[in-house]
Protein backbone atom coordinates (compact mmCIF):
# COMPACT_ATOMS: atom_id res chain seq x y z
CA UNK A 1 -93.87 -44.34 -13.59
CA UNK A 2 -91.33 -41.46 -13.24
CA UNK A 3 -92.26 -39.33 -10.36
CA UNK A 4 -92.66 -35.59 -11.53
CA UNK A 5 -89.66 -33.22 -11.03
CA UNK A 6 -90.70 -29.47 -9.74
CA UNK A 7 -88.66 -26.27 -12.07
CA UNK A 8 -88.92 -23.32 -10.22
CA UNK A 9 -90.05 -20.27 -12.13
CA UNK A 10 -87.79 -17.68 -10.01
CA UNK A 11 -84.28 -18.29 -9.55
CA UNK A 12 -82.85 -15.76 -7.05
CA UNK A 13 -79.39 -16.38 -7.81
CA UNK A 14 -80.13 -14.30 -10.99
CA UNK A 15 -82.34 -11.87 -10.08
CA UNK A 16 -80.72 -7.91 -9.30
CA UNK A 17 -81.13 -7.05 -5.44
CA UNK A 18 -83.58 -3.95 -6.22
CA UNK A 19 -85.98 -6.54 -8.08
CA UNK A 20 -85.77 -9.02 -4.93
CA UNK A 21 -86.84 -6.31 -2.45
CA UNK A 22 -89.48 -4.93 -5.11
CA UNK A 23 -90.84 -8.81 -5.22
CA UNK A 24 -90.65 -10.01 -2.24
CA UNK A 25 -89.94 -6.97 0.33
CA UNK A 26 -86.94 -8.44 2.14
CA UNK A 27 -83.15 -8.96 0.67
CA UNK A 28 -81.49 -11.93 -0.37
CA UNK A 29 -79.79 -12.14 2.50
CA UNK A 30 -82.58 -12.36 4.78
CA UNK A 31 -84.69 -14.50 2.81
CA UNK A 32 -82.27 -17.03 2.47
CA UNK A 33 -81.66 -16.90 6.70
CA UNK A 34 -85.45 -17.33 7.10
CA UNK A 35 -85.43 -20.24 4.30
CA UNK A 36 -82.80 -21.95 6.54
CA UNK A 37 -84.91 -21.35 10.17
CA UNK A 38 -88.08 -22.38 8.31
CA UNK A 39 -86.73 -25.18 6.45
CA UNK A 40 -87.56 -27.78 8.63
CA UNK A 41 -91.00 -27.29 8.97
CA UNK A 42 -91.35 -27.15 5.25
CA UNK A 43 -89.68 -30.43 4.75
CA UNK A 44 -92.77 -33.10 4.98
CA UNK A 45 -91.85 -36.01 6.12
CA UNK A 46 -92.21 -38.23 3.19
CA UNK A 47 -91.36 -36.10 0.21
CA UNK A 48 -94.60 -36.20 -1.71
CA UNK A 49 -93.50 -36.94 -5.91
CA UNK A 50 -94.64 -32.70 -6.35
CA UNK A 51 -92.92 -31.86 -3.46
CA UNK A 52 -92.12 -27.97 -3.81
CA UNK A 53 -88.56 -27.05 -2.61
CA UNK A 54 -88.90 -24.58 0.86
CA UNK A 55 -87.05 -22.09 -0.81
CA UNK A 56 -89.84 -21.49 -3.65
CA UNK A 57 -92.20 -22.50 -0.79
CA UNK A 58 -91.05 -19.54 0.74
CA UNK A 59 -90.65 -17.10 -2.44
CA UNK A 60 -94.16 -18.00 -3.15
CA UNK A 61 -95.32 -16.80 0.28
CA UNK A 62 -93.44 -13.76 0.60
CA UNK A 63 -94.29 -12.25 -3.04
CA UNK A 64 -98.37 -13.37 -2.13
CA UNK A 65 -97.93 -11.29 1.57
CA UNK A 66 -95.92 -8.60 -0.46
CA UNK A 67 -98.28 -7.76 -3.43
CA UNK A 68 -101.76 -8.70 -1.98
CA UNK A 69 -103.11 -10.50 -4.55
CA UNK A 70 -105.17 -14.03 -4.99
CA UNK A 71 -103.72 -17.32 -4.43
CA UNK A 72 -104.57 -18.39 -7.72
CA UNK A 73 -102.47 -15.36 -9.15
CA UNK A 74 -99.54 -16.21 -7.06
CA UNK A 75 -99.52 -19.99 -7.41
CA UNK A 76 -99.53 -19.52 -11.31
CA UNK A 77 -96.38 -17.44 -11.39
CA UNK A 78 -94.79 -19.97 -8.99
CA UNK A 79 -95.55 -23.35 -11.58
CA UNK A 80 -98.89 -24.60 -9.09
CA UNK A 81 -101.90 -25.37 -8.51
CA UNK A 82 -104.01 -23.14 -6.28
CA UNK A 83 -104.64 -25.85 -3.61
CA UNK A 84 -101.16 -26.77 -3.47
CA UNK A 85 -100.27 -22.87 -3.20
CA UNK A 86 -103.22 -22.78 0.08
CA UNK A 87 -101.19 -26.01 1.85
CA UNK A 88 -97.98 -24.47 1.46
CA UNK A 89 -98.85 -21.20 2.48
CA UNK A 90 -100.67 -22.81 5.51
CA UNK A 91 -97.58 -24.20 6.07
CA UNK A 92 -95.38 -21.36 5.81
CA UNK A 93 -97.79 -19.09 7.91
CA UNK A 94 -97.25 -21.81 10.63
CA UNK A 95 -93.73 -22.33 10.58
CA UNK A 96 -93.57 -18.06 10.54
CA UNK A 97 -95.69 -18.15 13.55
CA UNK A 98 -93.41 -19.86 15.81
CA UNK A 99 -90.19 -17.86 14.85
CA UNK A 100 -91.88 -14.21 15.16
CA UNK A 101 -90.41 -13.62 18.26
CA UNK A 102 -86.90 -12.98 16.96
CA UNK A 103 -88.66 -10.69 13.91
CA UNK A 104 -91.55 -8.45 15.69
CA UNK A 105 -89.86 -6.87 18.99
CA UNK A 106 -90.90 -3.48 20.61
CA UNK A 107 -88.38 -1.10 22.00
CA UNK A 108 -87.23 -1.62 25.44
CA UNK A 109 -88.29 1.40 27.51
CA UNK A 110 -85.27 3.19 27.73
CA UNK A 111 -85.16 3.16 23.99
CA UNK A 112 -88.74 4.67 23.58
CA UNK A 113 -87.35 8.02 23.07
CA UNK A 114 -84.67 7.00 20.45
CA UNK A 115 -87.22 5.67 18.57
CA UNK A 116 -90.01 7.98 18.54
CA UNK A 117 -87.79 11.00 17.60
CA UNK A 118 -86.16 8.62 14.46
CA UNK A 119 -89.32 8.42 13.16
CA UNK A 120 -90.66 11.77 13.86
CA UNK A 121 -87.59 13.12 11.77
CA UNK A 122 -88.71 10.56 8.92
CA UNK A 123 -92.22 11.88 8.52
CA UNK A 124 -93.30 14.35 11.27
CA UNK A 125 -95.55 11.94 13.09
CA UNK A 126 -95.25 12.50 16.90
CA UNK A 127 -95.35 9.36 19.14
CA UNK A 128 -94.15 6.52 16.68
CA UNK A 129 -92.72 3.63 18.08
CA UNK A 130 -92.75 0.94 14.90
CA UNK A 131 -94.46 0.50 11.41
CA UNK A 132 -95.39 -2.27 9.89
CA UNK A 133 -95.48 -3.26 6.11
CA UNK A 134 -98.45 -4.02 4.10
CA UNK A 135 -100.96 -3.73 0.97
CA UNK A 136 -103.91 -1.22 1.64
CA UNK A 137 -106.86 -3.10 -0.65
CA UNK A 138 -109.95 -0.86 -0.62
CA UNK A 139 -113.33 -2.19 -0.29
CA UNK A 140 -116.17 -1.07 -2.26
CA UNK A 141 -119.65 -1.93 -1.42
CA UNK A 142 -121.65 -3.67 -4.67
């Protein structure tokens, strides 16, 4: 029995640097620096016949936290199943988890000034000391 061979549907390597940051909110660069710190966590121990490379592991998360759709969207344009999409992004959540520290830092105190005026000049907001990205979904009672 030949053991089935993944094809990734995205290949970054040919994809322009505005439509990578439109997709997946972060640059190539980055992406493949947190593919490389998450990599081996995403690597199961025995490599499962479907195994799913960590960089599409990855891609697959990032797009799915970028555009704010269902699983079953994003695992279709990323060649899988739903429940294979829910493991991986378990997985991926996880292995995020324990490397946030060296994403999500606060100014230091002395820095709280800096800060606050750079992003008063950006929009006018008084008292702003970071901003987050994310997908506003609005909820309408039935």
């Amino acid at each position: 029995m030949n053991p089935r061979v993944y094809r990734p549907l995205v290949d970054l390597s040919t994809m322009e640097e505005r439509h990578i940051i439109l997709r997946y909110r972060l640059d190539r660069a980055t992406i493949h620096e947190l593919c490389a710190q998450l990599e081996p966590a995403l690597m199961s121990p025995i490599r499962q016949p479907t195994g799913i490379p960590p960089l599409v592991q990855v891609l697959s998360v990032l797009h799915f936290l970028a555009i704010g759709s269902f699983q079953t969207t994003v695992a279709m344009s990323s060649g899988m199943s739903q429940p294979m999409f829910s493991k991986i992004l378990s997985r991926v959540l996880s292995a995020l988890t324990k490397h946030m520290r060296s994403y999500i830092v606060f100014p230091e105190e002395v820095d709280l000034a800096t800060v606050k005026g750079d992003f008063y000049a950006l929009g006018h907001i008084p008292n702003i000391i970071g901003a987050i990205d994310g997908t506003h979904v609005a909820l309408v009672p039935p």
